[in-house]
C-alpha atoms as a PDB file:
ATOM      1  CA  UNK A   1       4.278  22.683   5.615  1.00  0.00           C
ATOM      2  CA  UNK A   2       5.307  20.932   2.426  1.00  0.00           C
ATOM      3  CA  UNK A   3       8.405  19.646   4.027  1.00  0.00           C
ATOM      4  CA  UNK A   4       7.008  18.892   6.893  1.00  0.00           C
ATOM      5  CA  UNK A   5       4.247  16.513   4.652  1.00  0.00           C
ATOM      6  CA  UNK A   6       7.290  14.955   2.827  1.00  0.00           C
ATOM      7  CA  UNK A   7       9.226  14.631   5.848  1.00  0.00           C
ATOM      8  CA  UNK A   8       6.134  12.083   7.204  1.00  0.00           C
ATOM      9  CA  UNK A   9       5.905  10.351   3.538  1.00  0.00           C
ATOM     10  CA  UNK A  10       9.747   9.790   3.997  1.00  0.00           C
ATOM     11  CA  UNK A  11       9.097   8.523   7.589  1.00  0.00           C
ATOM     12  CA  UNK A  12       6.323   6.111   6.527  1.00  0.00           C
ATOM     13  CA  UNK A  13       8.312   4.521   3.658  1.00  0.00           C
ATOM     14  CA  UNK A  14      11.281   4.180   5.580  1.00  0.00           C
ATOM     15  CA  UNK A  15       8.994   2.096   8.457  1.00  0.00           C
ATOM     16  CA  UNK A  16       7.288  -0.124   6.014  1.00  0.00           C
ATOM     17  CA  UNK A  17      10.498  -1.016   4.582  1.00  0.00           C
ATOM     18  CA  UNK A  18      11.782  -1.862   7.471  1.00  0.00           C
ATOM     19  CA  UNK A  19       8.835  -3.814   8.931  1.00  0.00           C
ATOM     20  CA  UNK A  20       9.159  -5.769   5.487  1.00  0.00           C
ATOM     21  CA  UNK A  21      12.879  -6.522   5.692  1.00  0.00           C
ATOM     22  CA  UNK A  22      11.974  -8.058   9.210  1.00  0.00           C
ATOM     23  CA  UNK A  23       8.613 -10.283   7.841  1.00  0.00           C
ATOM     24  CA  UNK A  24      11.284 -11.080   4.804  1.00  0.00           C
ATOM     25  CA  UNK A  25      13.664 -12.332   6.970  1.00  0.00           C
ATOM     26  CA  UNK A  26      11.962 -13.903   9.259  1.00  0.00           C
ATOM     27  CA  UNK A  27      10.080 -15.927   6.466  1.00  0.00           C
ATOM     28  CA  UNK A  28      13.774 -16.927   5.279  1.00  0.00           C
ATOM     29  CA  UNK A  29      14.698 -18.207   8.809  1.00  0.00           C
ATOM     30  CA  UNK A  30      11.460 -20.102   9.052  1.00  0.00           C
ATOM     31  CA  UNK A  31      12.647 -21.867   6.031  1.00  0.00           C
ATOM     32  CA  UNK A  32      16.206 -22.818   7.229  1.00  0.00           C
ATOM     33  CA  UNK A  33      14.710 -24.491   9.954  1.00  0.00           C
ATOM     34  CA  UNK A  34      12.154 -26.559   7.724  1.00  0.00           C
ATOM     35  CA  UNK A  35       9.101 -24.754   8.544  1.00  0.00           C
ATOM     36  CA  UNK A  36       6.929 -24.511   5.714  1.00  0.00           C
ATOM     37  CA  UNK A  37       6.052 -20.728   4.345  1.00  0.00           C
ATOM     38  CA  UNK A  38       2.179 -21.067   3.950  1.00  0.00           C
ATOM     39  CA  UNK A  39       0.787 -19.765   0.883  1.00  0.00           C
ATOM     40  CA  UNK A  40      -0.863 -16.215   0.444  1.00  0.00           C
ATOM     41  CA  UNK A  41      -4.424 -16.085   0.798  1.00  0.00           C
ATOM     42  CA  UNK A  42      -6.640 -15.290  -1.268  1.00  0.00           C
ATOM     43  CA  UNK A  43      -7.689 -10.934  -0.526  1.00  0.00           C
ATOM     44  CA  UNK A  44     -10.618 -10.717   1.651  1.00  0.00           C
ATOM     45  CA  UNK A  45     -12.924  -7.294   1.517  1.00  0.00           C
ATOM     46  CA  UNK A  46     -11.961  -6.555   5.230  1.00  0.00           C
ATOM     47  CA  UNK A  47      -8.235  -7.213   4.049  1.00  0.00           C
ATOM     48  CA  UNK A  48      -8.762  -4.306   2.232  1.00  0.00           C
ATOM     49  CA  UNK A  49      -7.907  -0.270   3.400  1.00  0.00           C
ATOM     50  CA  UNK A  50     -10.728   2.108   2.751  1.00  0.00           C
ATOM     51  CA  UNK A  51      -9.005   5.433   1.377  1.00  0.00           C
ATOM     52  CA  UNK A  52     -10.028   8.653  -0.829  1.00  0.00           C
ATOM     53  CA  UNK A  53      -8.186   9.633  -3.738  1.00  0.00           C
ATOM     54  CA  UNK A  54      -6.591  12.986  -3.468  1.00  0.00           C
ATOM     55  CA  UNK A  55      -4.415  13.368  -6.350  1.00  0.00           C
ATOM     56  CA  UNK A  56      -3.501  11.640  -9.343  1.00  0.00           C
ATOM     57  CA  UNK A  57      -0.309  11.940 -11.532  1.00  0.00           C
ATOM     58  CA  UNK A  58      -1.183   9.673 -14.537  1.00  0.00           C
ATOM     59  CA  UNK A  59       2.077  10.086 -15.729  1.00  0.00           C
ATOM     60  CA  UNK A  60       3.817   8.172 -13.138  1.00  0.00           C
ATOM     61  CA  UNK A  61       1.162   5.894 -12.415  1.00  0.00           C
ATOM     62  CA  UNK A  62       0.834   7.144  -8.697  1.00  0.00           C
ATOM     63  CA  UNK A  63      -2.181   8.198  -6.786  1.00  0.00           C
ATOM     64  CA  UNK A  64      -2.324  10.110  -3.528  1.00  0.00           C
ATOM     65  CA  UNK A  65      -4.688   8.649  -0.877  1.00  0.00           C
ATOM     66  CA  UNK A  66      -6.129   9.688   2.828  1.00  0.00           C
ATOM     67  CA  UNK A  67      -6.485   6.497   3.899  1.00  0.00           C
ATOM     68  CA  UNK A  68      -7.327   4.286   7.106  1.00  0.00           C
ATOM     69  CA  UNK A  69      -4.663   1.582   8.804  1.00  0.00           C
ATOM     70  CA  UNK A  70      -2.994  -0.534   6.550  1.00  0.00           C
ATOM     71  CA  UNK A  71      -3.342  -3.740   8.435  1.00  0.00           C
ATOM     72  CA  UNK A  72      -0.788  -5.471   6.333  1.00  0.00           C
ATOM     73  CA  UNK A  73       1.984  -3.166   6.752  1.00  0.00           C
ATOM     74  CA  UNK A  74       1.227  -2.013  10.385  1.00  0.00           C
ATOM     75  CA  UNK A  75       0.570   1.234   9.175  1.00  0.00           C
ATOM     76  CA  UNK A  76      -1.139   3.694  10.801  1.00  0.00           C
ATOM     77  CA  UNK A  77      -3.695   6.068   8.604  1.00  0.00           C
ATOM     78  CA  UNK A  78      -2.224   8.877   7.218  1.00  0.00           C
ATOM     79  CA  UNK A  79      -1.804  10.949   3.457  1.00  0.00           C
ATOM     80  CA  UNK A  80       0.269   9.827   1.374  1.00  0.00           C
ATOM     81  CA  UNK A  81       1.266   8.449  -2.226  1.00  0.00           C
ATOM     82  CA  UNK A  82       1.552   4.938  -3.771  1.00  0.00           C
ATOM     83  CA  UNK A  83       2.757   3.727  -7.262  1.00  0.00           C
ATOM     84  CA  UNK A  84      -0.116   1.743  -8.925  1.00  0.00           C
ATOM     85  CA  UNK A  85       0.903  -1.580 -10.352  1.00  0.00           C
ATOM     86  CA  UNK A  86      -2.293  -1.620 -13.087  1.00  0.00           C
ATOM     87  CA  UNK A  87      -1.743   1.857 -15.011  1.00  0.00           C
ATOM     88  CA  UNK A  88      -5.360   0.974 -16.459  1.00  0.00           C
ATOM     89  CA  UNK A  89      -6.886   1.147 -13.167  1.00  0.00           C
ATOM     90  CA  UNK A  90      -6.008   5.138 -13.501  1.00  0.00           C
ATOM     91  CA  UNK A  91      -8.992   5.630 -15.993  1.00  0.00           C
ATOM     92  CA  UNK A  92     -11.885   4.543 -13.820  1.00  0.00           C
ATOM     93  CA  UNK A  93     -10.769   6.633 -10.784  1.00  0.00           C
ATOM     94  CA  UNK A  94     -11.065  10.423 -10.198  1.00  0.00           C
ATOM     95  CA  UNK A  95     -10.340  12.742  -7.554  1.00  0.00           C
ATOM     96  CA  UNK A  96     -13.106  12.277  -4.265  1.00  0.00           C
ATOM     97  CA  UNK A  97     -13.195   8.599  -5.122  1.00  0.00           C
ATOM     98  CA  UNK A  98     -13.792   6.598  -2.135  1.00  0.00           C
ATOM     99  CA  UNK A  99     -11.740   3.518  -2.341  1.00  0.00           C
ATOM    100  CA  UNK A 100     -10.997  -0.266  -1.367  1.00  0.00           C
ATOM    101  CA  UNK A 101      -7.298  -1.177  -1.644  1.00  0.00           C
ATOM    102  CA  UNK A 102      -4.341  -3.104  -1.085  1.00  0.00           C
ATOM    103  CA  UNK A 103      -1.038  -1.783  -0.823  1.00  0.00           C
ATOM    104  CA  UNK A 104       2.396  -4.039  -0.548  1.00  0.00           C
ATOM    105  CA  UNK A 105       5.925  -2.959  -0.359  1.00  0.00           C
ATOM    106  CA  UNK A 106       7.609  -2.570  -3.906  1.00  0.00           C
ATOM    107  CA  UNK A 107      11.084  -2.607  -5.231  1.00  0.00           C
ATOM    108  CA  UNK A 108      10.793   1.342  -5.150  1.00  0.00           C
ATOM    109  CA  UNK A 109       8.254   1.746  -2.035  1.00  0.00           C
ATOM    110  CA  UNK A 110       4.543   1.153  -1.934  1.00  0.00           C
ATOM    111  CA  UNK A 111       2.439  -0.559  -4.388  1.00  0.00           C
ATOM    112  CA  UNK A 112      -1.040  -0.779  -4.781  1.00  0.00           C
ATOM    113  CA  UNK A 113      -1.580  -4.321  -6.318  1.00  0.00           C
ATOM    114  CA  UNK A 114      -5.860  -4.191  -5.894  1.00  0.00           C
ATOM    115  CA  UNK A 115      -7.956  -1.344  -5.825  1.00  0.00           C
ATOM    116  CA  UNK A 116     -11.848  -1.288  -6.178  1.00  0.00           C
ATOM    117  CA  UNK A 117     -14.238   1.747  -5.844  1.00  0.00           C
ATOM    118  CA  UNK A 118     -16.667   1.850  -2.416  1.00  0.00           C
ATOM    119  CA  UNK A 119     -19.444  -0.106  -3.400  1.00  0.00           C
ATOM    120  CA  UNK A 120     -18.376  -2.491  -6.387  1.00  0.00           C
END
């Protein structure tokens, strides 16, 4: 079973990857042809994935989260882990936590760059 769970994290990495690659390079074709890359907007609350924490591993700054369709990545819900780009953000959250995020493709996979408990 646990091989079949990392087999789908491997899976899901490998797609967002990919669908970034094809937004990167698309973006740096728009710009050979003159076109203006607009500017990212500011995070919106229904921008943000609702999720609940599963695991955490303070240690390597990652949490694991059962979470809902990342619309940014084209991502479809699913378990799995993310590296957390504010290590500080680790003391406020606990296992069961219900949470608002935002997760982008990293250098090493996916990042959570915002993350808010439900309700604040």
């Amino acid at each position: 079973m646990k091989t079949i769970q990392n087999l789908a994290v491997v899976a899901a990495m490998s797609l967002a990857t990919l669908l970034a690659a094809g937004v990167s390079a698309q973006g740096a074709e728009n710009n050979k042809q003159g076109v203006a890359t607009p500017a990212k907007p500011a995070t919106k609350d229904s921008d943000l994935t609702l999720g609940e924490i599963r695991r955490i591993d303070k240690a390597n700054k990652k949490l694991t989260i059962k979470h809902g369709d990342i619309k940014n990545l084209q991502m479809p819900g699913m378990t799995m882990v993310f590296q957390l780009s504010d290590a500080g953000a680790l003391d406020q959250l606990k296992v069961g936590d219900e949470v608002r995020f935002r997760a982008e493709m990293g250098p090493t996979g996916l990042l959570i760059t915002e993350i808010h408990l439900s309700g604040r």
